[in-house]
C-alpha atoms as a PDB file:
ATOM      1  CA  UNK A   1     -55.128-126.658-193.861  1.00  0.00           C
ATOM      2  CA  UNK A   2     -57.595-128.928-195.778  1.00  0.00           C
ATOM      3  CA  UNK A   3     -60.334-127.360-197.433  1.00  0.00           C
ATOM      4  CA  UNK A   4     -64.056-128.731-197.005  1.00  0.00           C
ATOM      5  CA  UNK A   5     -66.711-127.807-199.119  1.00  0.00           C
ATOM      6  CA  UNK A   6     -70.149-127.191-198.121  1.00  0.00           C
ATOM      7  CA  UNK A   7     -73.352-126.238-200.576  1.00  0.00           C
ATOM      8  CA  UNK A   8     -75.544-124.453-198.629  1.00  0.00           C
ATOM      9  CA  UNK A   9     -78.169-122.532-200.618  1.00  0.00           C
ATOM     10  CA  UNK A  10     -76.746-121.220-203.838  1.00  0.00           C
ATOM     11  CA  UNK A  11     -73.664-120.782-201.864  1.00  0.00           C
ATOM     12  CA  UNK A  12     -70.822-123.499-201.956  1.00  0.00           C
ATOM     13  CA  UNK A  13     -68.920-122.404-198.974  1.00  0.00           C
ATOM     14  CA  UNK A  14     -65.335-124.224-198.402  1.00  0.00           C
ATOM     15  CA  UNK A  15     -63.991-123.731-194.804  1.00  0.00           C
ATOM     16  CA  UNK A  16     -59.920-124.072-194.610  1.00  0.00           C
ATOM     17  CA  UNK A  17     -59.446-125.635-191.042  1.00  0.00           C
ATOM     18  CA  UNK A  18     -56.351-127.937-188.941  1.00  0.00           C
ATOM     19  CA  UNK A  19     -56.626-130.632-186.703  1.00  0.00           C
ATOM     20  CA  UNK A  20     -54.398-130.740-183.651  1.00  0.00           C
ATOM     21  CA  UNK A  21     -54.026-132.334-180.612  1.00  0.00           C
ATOM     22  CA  UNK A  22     -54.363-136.189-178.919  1.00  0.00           C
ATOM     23  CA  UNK A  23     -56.216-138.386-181.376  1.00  0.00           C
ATOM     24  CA  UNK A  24     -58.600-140.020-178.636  1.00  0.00           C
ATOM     25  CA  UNK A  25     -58.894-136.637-176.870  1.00  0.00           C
ATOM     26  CA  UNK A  26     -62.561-134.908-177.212  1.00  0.00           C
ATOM     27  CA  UNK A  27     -63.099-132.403-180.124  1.00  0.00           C
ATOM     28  CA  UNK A  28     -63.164-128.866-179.766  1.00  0.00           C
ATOM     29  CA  UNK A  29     -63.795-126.927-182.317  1.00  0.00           C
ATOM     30  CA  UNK A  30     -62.337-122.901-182.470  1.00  0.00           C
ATOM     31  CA  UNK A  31     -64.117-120.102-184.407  1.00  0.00           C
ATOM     32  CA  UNK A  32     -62.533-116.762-185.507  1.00  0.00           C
ATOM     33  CA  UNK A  33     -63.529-114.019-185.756  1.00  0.00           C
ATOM     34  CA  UNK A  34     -64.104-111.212-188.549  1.00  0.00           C
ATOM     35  CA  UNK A  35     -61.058-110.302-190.353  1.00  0.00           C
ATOM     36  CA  UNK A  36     -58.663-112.557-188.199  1.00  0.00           C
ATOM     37  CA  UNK A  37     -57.444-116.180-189.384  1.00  0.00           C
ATOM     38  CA  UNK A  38     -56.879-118.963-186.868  1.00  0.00           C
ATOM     39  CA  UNK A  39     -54.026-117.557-185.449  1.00  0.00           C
ATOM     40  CA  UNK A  40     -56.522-115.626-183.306  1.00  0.00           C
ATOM     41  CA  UNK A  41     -56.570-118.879-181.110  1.00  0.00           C
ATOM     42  CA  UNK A  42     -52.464-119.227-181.106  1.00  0.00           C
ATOM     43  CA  UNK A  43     -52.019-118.528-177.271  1.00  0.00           C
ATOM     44  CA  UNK A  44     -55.109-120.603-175.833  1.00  0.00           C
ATOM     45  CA  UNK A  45     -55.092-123.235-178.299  1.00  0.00           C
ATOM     46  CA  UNK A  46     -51.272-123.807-177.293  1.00  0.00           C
ATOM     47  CA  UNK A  47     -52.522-124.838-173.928  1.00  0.00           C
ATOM     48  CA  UNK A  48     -55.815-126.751-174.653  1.00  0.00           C
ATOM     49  CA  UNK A  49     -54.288-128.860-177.165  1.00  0.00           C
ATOM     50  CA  UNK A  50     -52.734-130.711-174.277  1.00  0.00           C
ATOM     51  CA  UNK A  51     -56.208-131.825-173.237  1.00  0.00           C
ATOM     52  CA  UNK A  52     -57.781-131.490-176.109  1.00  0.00           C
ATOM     53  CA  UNK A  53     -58.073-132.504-180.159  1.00  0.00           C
ATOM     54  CA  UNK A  54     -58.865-128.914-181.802  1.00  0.00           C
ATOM     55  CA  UNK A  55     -60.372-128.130-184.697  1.00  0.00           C
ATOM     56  CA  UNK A  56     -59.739-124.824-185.810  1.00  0.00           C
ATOM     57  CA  UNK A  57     -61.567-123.266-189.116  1.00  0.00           C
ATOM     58  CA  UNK A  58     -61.416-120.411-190.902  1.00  0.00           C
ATOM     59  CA  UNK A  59     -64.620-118.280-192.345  1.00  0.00           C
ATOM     60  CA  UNK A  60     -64.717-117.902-195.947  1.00  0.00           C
ATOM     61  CA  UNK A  61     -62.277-115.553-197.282  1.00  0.00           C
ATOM     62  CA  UNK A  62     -60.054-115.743-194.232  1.00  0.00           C
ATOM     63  CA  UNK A  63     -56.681-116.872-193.536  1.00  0.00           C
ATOM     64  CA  UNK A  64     -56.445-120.470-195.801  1.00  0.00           C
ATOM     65  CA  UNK A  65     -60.410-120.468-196.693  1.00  0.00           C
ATOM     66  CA  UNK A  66     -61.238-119.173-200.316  1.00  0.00           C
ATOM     67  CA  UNK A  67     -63.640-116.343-200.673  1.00  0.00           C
ATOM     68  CA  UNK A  68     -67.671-117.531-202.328  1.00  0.00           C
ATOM     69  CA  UNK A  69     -69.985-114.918-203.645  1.00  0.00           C
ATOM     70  CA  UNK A  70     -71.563-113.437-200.832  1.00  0.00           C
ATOM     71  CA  UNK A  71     -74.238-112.667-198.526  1.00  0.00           C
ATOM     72  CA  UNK A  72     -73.780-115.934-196.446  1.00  0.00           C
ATOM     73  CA  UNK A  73     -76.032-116.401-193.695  1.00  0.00           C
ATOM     74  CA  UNK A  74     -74.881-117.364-190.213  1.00  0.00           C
ATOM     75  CA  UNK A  75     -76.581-120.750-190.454  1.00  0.00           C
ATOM     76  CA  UNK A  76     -74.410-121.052-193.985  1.00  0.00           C
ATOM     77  CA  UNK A  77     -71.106-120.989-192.132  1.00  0.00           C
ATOM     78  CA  UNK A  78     -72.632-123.332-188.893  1.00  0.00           C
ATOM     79  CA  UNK A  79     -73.529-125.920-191.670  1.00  0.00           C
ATOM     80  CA  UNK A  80     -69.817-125.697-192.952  1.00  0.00           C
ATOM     81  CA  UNK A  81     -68.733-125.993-189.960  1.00  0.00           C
ATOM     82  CA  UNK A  82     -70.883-129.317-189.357  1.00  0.00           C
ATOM     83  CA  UNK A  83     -69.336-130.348-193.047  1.00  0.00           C
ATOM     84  CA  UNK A  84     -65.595-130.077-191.469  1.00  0.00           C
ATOM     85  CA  UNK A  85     -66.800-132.341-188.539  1.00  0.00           C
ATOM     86  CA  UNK A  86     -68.588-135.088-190.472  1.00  0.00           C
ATOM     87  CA  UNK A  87     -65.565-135.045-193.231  1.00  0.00           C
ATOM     88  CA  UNK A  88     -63.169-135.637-189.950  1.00  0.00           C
ATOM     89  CA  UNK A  89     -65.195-138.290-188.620  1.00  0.00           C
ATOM     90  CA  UNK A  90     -66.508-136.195-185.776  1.00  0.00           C
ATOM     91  CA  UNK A  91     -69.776-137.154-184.370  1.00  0.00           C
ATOM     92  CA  UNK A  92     -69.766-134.265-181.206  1.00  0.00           C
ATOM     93  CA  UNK A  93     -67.500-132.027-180.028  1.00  0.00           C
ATOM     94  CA  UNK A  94     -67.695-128.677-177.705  1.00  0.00           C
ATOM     95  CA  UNK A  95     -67.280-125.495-179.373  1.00  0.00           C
ATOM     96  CA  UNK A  96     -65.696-122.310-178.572  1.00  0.00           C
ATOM     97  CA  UNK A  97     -65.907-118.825-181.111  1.00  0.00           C
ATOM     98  CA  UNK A  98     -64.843-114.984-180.976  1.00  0.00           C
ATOM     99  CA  UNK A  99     -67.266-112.862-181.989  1.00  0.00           C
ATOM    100  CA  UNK A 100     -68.928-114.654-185.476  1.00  0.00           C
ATOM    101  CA  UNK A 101     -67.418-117.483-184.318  1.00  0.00           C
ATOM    102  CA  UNK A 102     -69.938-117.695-181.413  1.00  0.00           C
ATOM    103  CA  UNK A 103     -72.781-116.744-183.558  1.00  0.00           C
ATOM    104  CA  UNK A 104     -72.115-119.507-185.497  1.00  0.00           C
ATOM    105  CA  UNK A 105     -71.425-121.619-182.707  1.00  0.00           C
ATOM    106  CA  UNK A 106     -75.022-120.367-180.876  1.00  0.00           C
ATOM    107  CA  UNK A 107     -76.830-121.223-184.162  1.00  0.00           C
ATOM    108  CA  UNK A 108     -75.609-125.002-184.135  1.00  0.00           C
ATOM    109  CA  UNK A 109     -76.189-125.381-180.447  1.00  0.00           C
ATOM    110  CA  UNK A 110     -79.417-124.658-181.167  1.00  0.00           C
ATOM    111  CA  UNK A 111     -80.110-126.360-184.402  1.00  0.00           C
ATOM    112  CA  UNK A 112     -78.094-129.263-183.967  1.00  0.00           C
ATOM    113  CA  UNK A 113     -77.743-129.938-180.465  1.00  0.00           C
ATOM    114  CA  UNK A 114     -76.757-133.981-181.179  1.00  0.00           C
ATOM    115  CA  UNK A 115     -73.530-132.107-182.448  1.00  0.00           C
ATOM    116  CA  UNK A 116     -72.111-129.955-179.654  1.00  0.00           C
ATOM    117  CA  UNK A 117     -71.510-130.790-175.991  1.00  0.00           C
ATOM    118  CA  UNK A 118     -70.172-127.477-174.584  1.00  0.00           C
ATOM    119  CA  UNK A 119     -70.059-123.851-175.530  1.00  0.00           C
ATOM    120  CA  UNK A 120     -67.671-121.502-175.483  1.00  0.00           C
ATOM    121  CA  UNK A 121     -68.814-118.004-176.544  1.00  0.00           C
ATOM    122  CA  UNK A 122     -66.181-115.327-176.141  1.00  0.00           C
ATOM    123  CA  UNK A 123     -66.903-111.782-177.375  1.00  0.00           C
ATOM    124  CA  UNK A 124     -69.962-112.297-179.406  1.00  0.00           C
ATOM    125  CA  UNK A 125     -73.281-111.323-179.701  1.00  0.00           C
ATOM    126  CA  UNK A 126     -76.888-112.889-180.462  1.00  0.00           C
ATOM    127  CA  UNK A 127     -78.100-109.443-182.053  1.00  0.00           C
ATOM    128  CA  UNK A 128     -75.874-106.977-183.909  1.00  0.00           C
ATOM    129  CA  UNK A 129     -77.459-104.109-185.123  1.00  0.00           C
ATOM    130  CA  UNK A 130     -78.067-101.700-187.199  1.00  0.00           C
ATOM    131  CA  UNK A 131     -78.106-104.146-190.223  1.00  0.00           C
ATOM    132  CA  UNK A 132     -77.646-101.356-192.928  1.00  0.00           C
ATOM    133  CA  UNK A 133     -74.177-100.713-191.100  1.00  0.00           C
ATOM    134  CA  UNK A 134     -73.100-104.232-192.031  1.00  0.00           C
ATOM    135  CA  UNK A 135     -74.098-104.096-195.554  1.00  0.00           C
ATOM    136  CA  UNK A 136     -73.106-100.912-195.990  1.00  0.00           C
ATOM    137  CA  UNK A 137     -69.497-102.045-194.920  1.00  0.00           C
ATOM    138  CA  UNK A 138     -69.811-104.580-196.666  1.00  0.00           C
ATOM    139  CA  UNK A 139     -70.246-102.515-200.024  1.00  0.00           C
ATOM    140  CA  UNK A 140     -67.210-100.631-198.990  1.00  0.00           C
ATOM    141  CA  UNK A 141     -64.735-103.324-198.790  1.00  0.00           C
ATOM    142  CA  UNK A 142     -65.596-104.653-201.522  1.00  0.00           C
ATOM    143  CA  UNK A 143     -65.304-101.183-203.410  1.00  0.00           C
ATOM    144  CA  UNK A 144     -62.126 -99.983-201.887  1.00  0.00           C
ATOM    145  CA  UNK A 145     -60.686-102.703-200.322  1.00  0.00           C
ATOM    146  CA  UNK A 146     -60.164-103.644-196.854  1.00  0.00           C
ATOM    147  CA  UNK A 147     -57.412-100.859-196.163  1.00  0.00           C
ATOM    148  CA  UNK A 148     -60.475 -98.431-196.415  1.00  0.00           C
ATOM    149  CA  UNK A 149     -61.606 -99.734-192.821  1.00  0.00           C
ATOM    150  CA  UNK A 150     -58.561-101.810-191.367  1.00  0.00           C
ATOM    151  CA  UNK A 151     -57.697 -98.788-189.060  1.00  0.00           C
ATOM    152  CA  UNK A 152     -61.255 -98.197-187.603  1.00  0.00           C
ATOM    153  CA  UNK A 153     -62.153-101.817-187.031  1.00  0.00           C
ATOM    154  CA  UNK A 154     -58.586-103.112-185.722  1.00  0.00           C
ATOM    155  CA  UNK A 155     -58.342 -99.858-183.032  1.00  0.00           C
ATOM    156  CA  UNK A 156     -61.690-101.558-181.761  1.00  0.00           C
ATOM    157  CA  UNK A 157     -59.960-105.160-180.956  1.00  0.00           C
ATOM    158  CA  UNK A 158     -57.426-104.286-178.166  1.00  0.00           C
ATOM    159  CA  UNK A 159     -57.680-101.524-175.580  1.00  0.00           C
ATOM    160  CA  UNK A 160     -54.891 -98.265-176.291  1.00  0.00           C
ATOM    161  CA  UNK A 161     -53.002 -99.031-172.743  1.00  0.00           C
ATOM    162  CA  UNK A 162     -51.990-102.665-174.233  1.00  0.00           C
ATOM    163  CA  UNK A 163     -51.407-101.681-177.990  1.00  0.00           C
ATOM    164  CA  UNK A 164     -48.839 -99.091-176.633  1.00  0.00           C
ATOM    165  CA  UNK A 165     -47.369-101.645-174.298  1.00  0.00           C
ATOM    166  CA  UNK A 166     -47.169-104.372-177.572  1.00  0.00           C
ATOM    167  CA  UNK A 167     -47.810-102.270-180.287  1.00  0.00           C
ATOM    168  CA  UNK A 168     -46.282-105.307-182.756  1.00  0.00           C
ATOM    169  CA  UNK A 169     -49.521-107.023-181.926  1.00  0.00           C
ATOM    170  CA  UNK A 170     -52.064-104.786-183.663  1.00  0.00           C
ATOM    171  CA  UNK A 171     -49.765-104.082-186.381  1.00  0.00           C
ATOM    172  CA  UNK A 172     -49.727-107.973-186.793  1.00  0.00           C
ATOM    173  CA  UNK A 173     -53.232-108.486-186.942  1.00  0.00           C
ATOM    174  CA  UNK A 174     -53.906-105.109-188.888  1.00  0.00           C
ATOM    175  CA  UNK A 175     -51.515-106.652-192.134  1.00  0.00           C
ATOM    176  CA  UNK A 176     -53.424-110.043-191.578  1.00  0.00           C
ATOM    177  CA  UNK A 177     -57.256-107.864-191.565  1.00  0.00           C
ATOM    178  CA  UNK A 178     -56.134-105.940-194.512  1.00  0.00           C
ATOM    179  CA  UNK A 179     -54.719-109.842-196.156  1.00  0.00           C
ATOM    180  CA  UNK A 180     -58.614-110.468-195.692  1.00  0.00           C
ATOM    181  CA  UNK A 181     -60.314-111.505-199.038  1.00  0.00           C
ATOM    182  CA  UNK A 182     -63.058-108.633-199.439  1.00  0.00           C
ATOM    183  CA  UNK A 183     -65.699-111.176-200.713  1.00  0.00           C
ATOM    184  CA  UNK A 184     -65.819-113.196-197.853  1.00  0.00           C
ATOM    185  CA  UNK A 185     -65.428-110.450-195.602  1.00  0.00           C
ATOM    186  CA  UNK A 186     -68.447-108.955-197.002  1.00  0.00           C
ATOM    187  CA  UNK A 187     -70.049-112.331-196.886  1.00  0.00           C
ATOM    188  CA  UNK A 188     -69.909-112.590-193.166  1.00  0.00           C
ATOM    189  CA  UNK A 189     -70.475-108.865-192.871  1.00  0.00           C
ATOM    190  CA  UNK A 190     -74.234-109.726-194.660  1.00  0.00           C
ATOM    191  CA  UNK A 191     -74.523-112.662-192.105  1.00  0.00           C
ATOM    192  CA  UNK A 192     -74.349-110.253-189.328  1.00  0.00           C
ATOM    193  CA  UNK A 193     -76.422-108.214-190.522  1.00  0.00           C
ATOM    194  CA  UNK A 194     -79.161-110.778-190.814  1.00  0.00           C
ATOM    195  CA  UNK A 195     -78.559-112.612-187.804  1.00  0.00           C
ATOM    196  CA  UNK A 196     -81.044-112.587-184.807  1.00  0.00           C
ATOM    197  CA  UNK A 197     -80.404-115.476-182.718  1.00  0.00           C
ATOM    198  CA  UNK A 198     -81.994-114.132-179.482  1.00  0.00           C
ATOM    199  CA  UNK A 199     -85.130-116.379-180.086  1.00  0.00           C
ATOM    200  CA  UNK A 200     -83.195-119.684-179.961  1.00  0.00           C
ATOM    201  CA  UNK A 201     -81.178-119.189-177.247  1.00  0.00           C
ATOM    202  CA  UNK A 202     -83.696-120.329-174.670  1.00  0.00           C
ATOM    203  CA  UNK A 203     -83.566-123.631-176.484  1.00  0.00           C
ATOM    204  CA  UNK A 204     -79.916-124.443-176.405  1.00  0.00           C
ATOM    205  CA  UNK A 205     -78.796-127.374-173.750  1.00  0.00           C
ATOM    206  CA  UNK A 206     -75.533-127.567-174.500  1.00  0.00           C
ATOM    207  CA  UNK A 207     -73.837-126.168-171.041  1.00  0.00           C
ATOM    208  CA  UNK A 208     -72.488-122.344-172.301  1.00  0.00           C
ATOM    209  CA  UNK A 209     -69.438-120.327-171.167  1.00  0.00           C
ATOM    210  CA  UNK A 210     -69.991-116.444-171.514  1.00  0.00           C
ATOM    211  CA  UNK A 211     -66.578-114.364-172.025  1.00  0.00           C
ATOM    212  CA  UNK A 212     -67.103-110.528-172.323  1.00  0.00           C
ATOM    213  CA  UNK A 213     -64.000-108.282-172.234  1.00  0.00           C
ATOM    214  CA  UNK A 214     -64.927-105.098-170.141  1.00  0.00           C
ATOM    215  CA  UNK A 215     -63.569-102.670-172.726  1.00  0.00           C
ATOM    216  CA  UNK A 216     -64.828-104.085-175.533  1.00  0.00           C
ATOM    217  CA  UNK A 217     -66.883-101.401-178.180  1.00  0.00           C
ATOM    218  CA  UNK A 218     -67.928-104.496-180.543  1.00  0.00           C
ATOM    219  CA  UNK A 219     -69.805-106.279-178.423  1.00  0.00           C
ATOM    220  CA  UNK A 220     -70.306-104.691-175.321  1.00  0.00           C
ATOM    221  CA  UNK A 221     -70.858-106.789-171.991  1.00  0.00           C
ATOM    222  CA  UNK A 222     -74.321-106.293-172.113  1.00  0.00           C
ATOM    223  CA  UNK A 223     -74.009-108.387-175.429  1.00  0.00           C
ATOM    224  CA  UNK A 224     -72.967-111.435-173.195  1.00  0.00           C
ATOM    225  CA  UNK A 225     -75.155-110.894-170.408  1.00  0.00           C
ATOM    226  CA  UNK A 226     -77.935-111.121-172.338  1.00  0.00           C
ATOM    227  CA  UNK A 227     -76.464-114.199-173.810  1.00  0.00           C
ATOM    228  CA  UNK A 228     -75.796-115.804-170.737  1.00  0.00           C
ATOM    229  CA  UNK A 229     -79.198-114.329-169.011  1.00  0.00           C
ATOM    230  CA  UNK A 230     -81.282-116.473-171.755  1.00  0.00           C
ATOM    231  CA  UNK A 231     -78.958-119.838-171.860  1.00  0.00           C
ATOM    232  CA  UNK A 232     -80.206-121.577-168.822  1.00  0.00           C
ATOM    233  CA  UNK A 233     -77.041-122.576-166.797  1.00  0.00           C
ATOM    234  CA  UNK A 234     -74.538-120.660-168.060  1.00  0.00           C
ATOM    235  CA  UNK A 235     -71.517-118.988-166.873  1.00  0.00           C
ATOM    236  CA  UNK A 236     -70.645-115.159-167.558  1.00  0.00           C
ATOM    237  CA  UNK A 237     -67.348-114.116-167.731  1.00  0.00           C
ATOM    238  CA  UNK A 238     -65.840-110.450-167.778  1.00  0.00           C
ATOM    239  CA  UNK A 239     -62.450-109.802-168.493  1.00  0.00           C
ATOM    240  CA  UNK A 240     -61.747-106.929-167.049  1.00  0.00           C
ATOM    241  CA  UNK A 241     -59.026-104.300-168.936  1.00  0.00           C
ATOM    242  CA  UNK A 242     -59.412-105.964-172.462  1.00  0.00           C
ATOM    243  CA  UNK A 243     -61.247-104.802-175.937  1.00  0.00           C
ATOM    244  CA  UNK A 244     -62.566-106.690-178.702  1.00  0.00           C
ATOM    245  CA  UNK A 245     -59.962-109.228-179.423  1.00  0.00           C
ATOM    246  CA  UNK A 246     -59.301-110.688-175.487  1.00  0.00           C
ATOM    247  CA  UNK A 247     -58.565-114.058-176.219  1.00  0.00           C
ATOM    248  CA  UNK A 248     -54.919-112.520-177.753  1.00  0.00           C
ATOM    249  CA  UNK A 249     -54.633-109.184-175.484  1.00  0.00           C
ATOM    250  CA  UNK A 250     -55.596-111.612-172.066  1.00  0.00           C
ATOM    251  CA  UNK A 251     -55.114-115.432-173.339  1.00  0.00           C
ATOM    252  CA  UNK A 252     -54.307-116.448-169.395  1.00  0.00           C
ATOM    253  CA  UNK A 253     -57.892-115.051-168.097  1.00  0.00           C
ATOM    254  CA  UNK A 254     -59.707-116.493-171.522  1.00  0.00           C
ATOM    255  CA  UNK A 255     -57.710-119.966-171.762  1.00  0.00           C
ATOM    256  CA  UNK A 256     -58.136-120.423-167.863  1.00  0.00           C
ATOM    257  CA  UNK A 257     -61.697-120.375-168.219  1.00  0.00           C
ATOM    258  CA  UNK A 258     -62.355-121.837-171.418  1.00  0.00           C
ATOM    259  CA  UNK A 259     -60.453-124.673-169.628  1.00  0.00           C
ATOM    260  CA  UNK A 260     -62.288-124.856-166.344  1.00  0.00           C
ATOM    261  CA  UNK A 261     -65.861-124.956-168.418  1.00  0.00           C
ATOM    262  CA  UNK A 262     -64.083-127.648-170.775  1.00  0.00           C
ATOM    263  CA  UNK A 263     -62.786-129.787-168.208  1.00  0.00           C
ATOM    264  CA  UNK A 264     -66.156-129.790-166.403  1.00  0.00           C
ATOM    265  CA  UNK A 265     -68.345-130.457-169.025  1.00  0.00           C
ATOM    266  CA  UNK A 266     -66.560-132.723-171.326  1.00  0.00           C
ATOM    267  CA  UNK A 267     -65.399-136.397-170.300  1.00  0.00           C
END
């Protein structure tokens, strides 16, 4: 994991990411999500990174990325994100995010569409409210620690019917939310917070997968139907028996259509 720093603002933001995969294959680049490291990706990226060369970063904070003084904005994180590609060389590449991962990846679509060919957004939203919610989590992590809200916010990512099938999963990704670094969770909590992308979606080109997990109390279908109703030509996506976190609890429905949108739209 190679660190890449990133001033953005007062805010020097240094994004921990890997690069896998063919070296003449197209870029994609893979977003977590809030309070999960890479390893959110583990099961899809294990198939596209036989077609693909993947680029997978983590938020500030998270997994192998050290936590900066917070609030970021959402724009913050895109242009660390655009630091990681230009420090690998990367002139374009598609793009695929959970949750803040496709908020971020919404916001460079639309504000540097030279720089992304294809969107993936899986389980995200382009409006989150209520803001004081976010901030006022924020302010309790960083009080109490993340154990003060791992239980709450982890029972939201996969549905009860699989986490008593493979109850090792959530336990797994529980110890890993709870491993979080409270700064930069409450960093990315603040972006949230402030982020309304709704009036730039209309303005994106780049052609847009929509993944929504039926189940999910995060972001709600609706969140992705809206998304998908203002990108024109895109794709939406529900996956139907999954929460939050589908992209672990269902990686053959996600990864089978990340691929299909990939393949189609990506030479």
């Amino acid at each position: 994991m190679t660190p890449v720093t990133e001033r953005a603002g007062s805010i020097q933001l240094r994004l921990a990411a890997s690069l896998d995969g063919p070296p003449t294959a197209p870029v994609v680049v893979l977003g977590n999500s809030l309070g999960t490291s890479r390893r959110v990706w583990d099961q899809p990226a294990a198939v596209l990174v036989r077609r693909f060369r993947l680029l997978r970063y983590e938020l500030p904070g998270h997994g192998g990325s050290p936590a900066e003084p917070g609030p970021y904005t959402i724009g913050q994180l895109g242009s660390g994100v655009l630091a990681l590609l230009d420090a690998h060389g990367v002139d374009q590449a598609a793009y695929c995010g959970i949750s803040i991962g496709g908020m971020v990846g919404m916001w460079l679509a639309a504000n540097h569409p030279d720089r992304i060919t294809a969107l993936g957004l899986v389980c995200t939203s382009a409006f989150l409210p209520p803001a004081d919610g976010w901030r006022e989590r924020a302010v309790r992590v960083r009080a109490a620690g993340m154990e003060s809200i791992s239980a709450t916010v982890v029972g939201r990512w996969f549905t009860p019917a699989f986490a008593s099938r493979q109850p090792s999963v959530p336990a797994a990704f529980l110890a890993e939310f709870e491993r979080t670094d409270p700064a930069g969770y409450g960093g990315c909590c603040e972006a949230i917070a402030a982020m309304d992308l709704r009036a730039s979606l209309g303005s994106i080109a780049a052609p847009a997968l929509v993944v929504s997990a039926s189940d999910d109390p995060a972001t709600p279908p609706a969140h992705g139907a809206a998304i998908a109703a203002a990108i024109g030509g895109s794709r939406l996506v529900v996956v139907r028996g999954a929460a939050h976190l589908a992209a672990v609890s269902s990686p053959a429905e996600v990864t089978a259509a990340l691929l299909r949108h990939l393949h189609d739209h990506m030479s």
